[in-house]
Protein backbone atom coordinates (compact mmCIF):
# COMPACT_ATOMS: atom_id res chain seq x y z
CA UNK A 1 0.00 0.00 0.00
CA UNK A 2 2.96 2.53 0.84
CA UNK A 3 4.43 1.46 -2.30
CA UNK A 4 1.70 2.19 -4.59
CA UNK A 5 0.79 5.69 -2.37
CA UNK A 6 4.72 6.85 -3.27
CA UNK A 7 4.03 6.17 -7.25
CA UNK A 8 1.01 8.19 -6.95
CA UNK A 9 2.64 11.19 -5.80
CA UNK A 10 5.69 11.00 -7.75
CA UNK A 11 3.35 10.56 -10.78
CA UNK A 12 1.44 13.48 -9.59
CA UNK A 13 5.04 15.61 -9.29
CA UNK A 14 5.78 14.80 -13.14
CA UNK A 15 2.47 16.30 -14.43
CA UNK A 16 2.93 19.00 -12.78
CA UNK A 17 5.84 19.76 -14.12
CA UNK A 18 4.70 18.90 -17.48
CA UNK A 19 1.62 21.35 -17.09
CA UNK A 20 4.17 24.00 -16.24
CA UNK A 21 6.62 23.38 -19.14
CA UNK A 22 3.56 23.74 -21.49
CA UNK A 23 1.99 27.20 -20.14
CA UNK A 24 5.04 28.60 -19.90
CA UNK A 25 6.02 27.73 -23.99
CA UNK A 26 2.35 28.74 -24.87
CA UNK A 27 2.84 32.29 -22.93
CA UNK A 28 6.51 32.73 -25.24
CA UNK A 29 4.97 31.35 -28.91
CA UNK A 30 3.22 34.22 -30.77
CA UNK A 31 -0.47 32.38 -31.50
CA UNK A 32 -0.53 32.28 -27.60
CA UNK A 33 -2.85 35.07 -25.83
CA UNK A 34 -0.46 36.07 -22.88
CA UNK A 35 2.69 36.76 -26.05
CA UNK A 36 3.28 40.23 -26.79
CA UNK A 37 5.74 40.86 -29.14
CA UNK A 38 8.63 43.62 -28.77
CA UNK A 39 9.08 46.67 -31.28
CA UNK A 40 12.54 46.76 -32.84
CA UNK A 41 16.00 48.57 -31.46
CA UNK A 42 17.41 51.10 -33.54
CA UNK A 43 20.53 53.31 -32.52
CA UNK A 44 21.92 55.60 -34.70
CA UNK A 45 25.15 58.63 -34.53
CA UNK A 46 22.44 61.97 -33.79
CA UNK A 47 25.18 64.77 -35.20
CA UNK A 48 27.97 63.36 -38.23
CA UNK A 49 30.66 66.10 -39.55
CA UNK A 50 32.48 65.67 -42.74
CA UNK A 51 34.50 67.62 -45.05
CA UNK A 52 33.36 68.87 -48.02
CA UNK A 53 33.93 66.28 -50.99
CA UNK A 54 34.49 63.38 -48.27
CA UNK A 55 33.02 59.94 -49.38
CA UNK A 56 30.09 59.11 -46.96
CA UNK A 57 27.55 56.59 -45.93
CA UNK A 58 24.55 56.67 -44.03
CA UNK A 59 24.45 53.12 -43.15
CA UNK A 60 27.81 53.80 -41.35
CA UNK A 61 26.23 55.59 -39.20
CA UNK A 62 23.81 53.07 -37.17
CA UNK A 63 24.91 51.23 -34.33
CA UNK A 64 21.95 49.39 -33.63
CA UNK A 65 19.26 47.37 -35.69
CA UNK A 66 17.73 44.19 -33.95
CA UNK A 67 14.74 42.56 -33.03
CA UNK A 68 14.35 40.46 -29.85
CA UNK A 69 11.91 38.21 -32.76
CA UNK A 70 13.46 38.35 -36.19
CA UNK A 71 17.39 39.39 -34.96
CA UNK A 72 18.39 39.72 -31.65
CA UNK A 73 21.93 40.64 -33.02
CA UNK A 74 23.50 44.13 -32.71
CA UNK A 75 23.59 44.71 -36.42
CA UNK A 76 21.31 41.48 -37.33
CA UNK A 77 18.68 44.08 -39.36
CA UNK A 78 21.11 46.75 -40.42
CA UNK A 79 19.78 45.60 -43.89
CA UNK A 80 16.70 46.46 -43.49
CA UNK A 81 16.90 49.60 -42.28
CA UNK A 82 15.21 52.34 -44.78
CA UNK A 83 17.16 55.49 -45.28
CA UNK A 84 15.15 58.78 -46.38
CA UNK A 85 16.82 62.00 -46.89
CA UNK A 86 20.35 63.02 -48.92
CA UNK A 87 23.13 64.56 -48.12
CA UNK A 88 25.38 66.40 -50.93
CA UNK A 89 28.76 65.90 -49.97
CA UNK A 90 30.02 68.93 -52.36
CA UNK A 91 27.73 71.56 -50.45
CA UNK A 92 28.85 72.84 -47.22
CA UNK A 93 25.01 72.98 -44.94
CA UNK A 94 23.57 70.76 -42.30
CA UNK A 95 21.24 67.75 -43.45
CA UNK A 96 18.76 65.69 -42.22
CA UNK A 97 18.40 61.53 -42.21
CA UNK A 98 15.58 59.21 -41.17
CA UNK A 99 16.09 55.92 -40.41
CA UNK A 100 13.07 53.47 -40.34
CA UNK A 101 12.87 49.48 -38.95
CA UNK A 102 10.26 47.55 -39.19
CA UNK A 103 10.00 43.82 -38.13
CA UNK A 104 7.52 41.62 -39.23
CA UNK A 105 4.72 42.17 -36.84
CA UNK A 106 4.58 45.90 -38.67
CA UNK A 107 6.33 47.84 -35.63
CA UNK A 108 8.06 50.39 -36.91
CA UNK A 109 10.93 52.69 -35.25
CA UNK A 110 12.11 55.55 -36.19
CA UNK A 111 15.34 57.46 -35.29
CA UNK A 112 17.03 60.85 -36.96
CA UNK A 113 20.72 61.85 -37.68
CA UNK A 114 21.83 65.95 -38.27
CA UNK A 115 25.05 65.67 -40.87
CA UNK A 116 27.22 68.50 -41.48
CA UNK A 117 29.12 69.15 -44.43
CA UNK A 118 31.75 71.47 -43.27
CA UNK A 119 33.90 73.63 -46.06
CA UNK A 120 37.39 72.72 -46.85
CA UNK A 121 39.43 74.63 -44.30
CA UNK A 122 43.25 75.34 -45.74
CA UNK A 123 45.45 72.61 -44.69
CA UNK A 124 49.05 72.85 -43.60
CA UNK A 125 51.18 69.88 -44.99
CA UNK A 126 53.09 67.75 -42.45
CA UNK A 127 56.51 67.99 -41.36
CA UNK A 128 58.46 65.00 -41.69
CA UNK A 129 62.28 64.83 -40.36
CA UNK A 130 64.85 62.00 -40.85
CA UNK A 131 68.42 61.17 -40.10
CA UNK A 132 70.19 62.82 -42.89
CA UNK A 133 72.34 59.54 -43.34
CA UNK A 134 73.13 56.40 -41.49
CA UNK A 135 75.61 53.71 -41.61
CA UNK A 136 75.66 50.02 -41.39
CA UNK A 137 77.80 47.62 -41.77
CA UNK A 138 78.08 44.80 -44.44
CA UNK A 139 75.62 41.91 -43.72
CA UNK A 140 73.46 44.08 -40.90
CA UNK A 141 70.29 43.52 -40.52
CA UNK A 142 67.92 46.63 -41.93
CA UNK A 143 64.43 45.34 -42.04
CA UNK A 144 61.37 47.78 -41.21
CA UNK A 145 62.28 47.85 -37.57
CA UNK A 146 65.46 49.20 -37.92
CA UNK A 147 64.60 51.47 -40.79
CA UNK A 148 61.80 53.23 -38.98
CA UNK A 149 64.37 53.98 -36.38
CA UNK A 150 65.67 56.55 -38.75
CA UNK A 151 62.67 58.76 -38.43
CA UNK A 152 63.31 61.30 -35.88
CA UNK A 153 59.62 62.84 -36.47
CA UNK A 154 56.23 63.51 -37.98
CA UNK A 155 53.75 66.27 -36.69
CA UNK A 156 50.30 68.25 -38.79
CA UNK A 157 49.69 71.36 -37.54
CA UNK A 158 46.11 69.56 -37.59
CA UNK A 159 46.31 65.86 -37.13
CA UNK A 160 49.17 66.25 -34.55
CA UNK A 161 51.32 63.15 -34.14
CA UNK A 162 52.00 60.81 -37.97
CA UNK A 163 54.56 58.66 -36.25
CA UNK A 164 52.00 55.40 -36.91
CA UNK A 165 51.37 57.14 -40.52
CA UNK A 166 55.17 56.90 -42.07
CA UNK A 167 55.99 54.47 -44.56
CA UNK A 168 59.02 53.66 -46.67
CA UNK A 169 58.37 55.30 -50.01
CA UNK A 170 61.13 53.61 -51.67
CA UNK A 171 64.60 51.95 -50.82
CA UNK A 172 67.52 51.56 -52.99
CA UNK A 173 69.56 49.72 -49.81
CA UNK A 174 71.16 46.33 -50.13
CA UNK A 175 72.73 45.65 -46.74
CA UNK A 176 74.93 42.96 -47.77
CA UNK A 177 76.79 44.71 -50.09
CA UNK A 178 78.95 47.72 -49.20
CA UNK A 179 78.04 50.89 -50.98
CA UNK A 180 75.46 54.11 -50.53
CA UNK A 181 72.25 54.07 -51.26
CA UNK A 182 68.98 55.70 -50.55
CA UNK A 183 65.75 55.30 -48.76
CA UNK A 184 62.88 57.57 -48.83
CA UNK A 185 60.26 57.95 -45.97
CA UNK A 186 56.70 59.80 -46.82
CA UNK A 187 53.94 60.63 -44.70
CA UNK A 188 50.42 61.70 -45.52
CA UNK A 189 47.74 64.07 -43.66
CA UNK A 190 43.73 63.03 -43.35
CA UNK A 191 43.60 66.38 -45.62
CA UNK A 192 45.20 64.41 -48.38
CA UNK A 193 48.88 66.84 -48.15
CA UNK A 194 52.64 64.83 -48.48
CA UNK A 195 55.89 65.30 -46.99
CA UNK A 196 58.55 62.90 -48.11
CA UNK A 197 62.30 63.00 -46.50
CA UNK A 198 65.08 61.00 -47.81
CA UNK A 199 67.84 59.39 -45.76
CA UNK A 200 71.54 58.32 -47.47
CA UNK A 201 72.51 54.88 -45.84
CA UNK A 202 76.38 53.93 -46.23
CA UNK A 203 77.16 50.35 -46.27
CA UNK A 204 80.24 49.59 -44.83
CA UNK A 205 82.11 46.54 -46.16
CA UNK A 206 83.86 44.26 -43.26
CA UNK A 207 86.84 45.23 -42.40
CA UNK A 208 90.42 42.57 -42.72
CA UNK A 209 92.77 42.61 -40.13
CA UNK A 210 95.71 45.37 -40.82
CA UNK A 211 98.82 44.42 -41.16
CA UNK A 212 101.64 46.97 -39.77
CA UNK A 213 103.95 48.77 -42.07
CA UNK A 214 107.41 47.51 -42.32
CA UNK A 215 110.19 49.72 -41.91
CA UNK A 216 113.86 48.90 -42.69
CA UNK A 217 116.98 51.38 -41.71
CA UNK A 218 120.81 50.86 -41.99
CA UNK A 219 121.88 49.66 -38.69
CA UNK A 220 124.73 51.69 -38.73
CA UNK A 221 125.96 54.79 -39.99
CA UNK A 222 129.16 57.06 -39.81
CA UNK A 223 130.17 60.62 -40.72
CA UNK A 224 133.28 62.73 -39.94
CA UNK A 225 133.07 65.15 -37.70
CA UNK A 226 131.91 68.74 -39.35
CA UNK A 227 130.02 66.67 -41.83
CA UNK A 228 126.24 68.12 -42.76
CA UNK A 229 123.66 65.34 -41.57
CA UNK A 230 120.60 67.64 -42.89
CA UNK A 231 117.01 65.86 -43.43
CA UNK A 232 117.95 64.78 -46.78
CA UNK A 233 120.97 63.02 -45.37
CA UNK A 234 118.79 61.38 -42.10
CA UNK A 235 116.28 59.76 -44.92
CA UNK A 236 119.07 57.70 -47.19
CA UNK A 237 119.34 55.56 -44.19
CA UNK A 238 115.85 54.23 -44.79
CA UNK A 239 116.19 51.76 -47.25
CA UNK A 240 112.48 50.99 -47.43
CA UNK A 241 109.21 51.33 -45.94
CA UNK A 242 105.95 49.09 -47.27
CA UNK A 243 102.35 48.18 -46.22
CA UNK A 244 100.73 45.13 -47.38
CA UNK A 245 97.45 47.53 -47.65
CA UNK A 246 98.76 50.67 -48.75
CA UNK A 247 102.09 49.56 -50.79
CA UNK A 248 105.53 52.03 -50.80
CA UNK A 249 105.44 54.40 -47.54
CA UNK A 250 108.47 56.14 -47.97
CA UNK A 251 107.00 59.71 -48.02
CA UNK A 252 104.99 58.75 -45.05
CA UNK A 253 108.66 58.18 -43.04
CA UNK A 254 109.49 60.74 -40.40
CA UNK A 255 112.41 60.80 -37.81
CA UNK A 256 110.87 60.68 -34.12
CA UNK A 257 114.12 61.16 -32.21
CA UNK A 258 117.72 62.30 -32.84
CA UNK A 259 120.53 62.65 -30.21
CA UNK A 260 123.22 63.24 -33.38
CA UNK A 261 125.42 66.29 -33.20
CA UNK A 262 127.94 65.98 -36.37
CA UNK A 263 130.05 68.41 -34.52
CA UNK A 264 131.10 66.46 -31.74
CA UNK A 265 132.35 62.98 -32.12
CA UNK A 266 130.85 60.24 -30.62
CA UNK A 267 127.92 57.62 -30.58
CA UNK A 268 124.42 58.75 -31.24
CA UNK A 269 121.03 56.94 -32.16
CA UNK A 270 118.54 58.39 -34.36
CA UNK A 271 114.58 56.93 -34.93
CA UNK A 272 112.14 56.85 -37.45
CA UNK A 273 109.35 55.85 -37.76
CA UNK A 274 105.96 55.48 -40.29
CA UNK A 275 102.29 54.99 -39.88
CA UNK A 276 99.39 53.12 -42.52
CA UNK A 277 96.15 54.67 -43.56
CA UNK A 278 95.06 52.29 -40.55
CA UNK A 279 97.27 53.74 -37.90
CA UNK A 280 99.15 50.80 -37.34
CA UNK A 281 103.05 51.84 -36.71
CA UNK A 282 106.41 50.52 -37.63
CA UNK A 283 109.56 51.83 -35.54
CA UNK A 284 113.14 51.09 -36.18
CA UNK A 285 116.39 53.21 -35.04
CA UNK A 286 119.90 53.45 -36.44
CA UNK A 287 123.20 53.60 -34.73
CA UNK A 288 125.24 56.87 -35.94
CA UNK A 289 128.88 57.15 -35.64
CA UNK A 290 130.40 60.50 -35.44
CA UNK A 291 134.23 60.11 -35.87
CA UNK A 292 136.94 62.64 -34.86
CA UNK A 293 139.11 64.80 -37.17
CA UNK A 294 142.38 62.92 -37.24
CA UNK A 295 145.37 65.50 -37.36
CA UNK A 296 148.53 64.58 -40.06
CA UNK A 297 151.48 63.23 -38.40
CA UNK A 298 154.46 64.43 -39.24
């Protein structure tokens, strides 16, 4: 008996249920007496400025079109929104659009936009600066990143900052072989106005390891006493001076130190020295040999 009593009640529980389900789809479906169906959503920009001769469109300026029935997206009836009223871009004045949805149970919304065609005020181009030149070595890397880096600025007296506006016009540079070439940055205004700056980029080609000059001097050297040991003299001990780079360095040669007096006899040291395009130096120093005046014997 307690059995069948707890089947009855359970059985009672489930139709209950059931009974509620079905109202409550009845009260949501349109043939039902409690539905009441929703008018449309439409949103669109009240006040729109453009410049005289700018491209426009209306539809750009909704931001809402649905229907909780036929689209409950945020744009989902955008297309069938009805647009009365023109606007002539080439005429500066203020004009008027409607905007009309309907869904399909006939209600209709309506909304209203002011758009103002403003005259062409006189523009001021932008200023665009650039490093005048730049150098790289061979086999660098000089991809956007880098070249970008080159631009030191871009400002309009009316759009303010173009730094997110510049773009490489044109490039002549191949950074893996050395030479000088061009690049070419331009920027552009919303007003339509061009500046273009051009940077010269030097490739420089990887360098070899310099080899010193070498310098070779007479190791010895004597005069007499009185004799004239002038520059021309000094140089004729230098019996050559070369550079694996820059060949025959004899006219680079120079004499660094002398302690020679021709006048008095003795032992004296005198240096020379030369340097390579590179700077690298070569040193060497020759022993001169002042000897005395020897008087006749009788």
């Amino acid at each position: 008996m307690k059995k069948n009593t707890k089947k009855i009640i359970n059985c009672l529980i489930s139709l209950t249920v059931c009974f509620s389900t079905i109202t409550t789809v009845q009260a949501r479906s349109p043939y039902s007496s409690n539905y009441r169906d929703r008018s449309p959503e439409l949103e669109v920009i009240s006040s729109y400025t453009i410049n005289v001769g700018e491209n426009f469109d209306p539809m750009k300026l909704i931001t809402r079109a649905s229907d909780a029935e036929d689209g409950p997206g945020q744009l989902a009836l955008k297309n069938k929104v009805v647009v009365s009223g023109t606007v002539n871009k080439n005429v500066p004045g203020k004009y008027v659009l409607t905007f009309v949805l309907t869904d399909r149970q006939r209600h209709r919304v309506t909304r209203t936009s002011e758009v103002t065609v403003r005259p062409n005020q006189r523009n001021t181009p932008p200023v665009l600066e650039v490093l005048p030149e730049y150098t790289l070595n061979e086999g660098d890397s000089f991809g956007l990143t880098k070249q970008m880096t080159l631009v030191k600025s871009a400002v309009d007296k009316e759009d303010g900052n173009l730094m997110s506006k510049v773009k490489v016009k044109s490039s002549t540079v191949n950074p893996k072989v050395a030479g000088v070439y061009s690049i070419t940055f331009e920027v552009t205004d919303k007003a339509g106005a061009t500046a273009t700056k051009t940077c010269t980029v030097t490739v420089k080609g990887r360098q070899k390891p310099n080899t010193p000059p070498v310098l070779d001097v007479l190791a010895e050297y004597k005069l007499k006493e009185g004799q004239s040991f002038g520059g021309a003299k000094q140089m004729t001990l230098v019996k050559s001076a070369t550079d694996a780079e820059d060949g025959s360095l004899m006219d680079k040669v120079k004499v660094t130190n002398s302690t020679v007096n021709p006048k008095v006899a003795g032992i004296y040291s005198i240096t020379f020295e030369v340097t390579d395009s590179a700077g690298a130096k070569a040193t060497k120093t020759c022993k001169v040999i002042v000897e005395g005046y020897q008087k006749p014997t009788n």
